[in-house]
Each structure stands twice: as C-alpha cells, then as structure tokens.
Protein backbone atom coordinates (compact mmCIF):
# COMPACT_ATOMS: atom_id res chain seq x y z
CA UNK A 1 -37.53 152.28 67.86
CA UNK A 2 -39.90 149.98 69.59
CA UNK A 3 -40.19 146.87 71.49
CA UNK A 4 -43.27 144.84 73.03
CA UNK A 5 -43.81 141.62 74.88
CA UNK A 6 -46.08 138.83 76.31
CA UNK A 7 -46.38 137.07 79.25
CA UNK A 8 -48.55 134.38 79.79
CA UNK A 9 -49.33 132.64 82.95
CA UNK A 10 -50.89 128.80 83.75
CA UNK A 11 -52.75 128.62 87.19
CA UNK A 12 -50.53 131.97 88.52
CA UNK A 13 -47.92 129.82 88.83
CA UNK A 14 -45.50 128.96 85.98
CA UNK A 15 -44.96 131.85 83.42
CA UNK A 16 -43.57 131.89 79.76
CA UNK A 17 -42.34 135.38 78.41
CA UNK A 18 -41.05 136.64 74.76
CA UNK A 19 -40.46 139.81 73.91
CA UNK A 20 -38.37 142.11 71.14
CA UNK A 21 -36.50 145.27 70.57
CA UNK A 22 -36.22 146.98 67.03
CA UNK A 23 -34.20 149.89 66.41
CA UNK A 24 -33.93 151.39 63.10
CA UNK A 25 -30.06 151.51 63.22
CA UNK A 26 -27.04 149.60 62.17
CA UNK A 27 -25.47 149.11 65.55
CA UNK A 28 -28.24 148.38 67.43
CA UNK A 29 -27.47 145.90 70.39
CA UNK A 30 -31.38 144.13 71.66
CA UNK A 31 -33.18 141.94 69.86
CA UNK A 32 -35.41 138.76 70.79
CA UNK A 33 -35.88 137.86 74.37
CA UNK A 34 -37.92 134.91 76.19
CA UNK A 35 -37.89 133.68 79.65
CA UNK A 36 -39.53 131.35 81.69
CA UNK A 37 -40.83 131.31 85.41
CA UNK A 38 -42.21 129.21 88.53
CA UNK A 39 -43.98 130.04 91.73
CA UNK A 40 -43.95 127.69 94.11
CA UNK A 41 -45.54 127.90 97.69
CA UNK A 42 -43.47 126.57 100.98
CA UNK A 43 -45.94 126.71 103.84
CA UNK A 44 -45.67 130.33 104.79
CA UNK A 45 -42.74 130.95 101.97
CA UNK A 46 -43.36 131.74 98.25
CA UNK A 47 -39.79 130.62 96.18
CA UNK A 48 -39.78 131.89 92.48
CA UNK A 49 -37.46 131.08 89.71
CA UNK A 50 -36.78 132.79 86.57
CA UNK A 51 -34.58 131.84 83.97
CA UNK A 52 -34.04 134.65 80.94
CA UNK A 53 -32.25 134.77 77.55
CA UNK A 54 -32.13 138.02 75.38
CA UNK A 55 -30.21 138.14 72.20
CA UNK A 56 -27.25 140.52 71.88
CA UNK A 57 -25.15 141.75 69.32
CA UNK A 58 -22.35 141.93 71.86
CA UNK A 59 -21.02 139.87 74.52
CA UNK A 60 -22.73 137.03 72.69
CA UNK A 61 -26.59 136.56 74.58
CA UNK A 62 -27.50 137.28 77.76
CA UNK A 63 -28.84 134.97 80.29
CA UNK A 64 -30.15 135.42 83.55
CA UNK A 65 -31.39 133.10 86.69
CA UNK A 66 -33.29 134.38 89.35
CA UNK A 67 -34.50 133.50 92.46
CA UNK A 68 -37.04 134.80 94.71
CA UNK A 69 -37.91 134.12 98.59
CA UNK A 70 -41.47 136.57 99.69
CA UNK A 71 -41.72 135.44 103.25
C-alpha cells in the first residue's frame, strides 16, 4: 500500500491539492483525491475555505466543505 500528495500554494493564499491511495487488494475503498482552498484576511480575522473530493468505492465519492475562522 501507498499513497502521496501535492499541495501547491499561489501568494499563501489560494491552494490546489491532489493526492492518491493504492492498495494492492481487490476491495480496496481510496483512490484519487483533490481539493481546493482560500485564505482570505478580514481585518483582524483570517476566514478559510476548503472544498474536497476523494473517490470511493462505496458510498459513491466523498466531498467535503470547510470553513475556517483564526481570530
């Protein structure tokens, strides 16, 4: 098994991610996965949002959304 990733990142502030699982095994669930980010600056509050997708064998894919307040 193995699995490895990127991220790469324009001015620290917007982000674009891939990554993969491998398993040598019929069953296996993970594969492909990529996301996407933003930092954005509030006066004194830093917001972030992150969007996901990662490929599934079950449950169809995944996505998430997430958001961030640092204060």
């Amino acid at each position: 098994m193995w699995n490895g990733g990127f991220e790469y990142d324009y001015d620290s502030r917007y982000f674009l991610r891939a990554g993969y699982d491998y398993a040598n095994q019929d069953n296996y669930l993970y594969g492909l996965s990529l996301g996407v980010g933003a930092k954005l600056s509030l006066g004194a509050t830093n917001l972030t949002f992150e969007y996901s997708w990662t490929e599934t064998d079950v449950f169809e894919d995944n996505q998430f959304f997430t958001v961030k307040a640092n204060f």
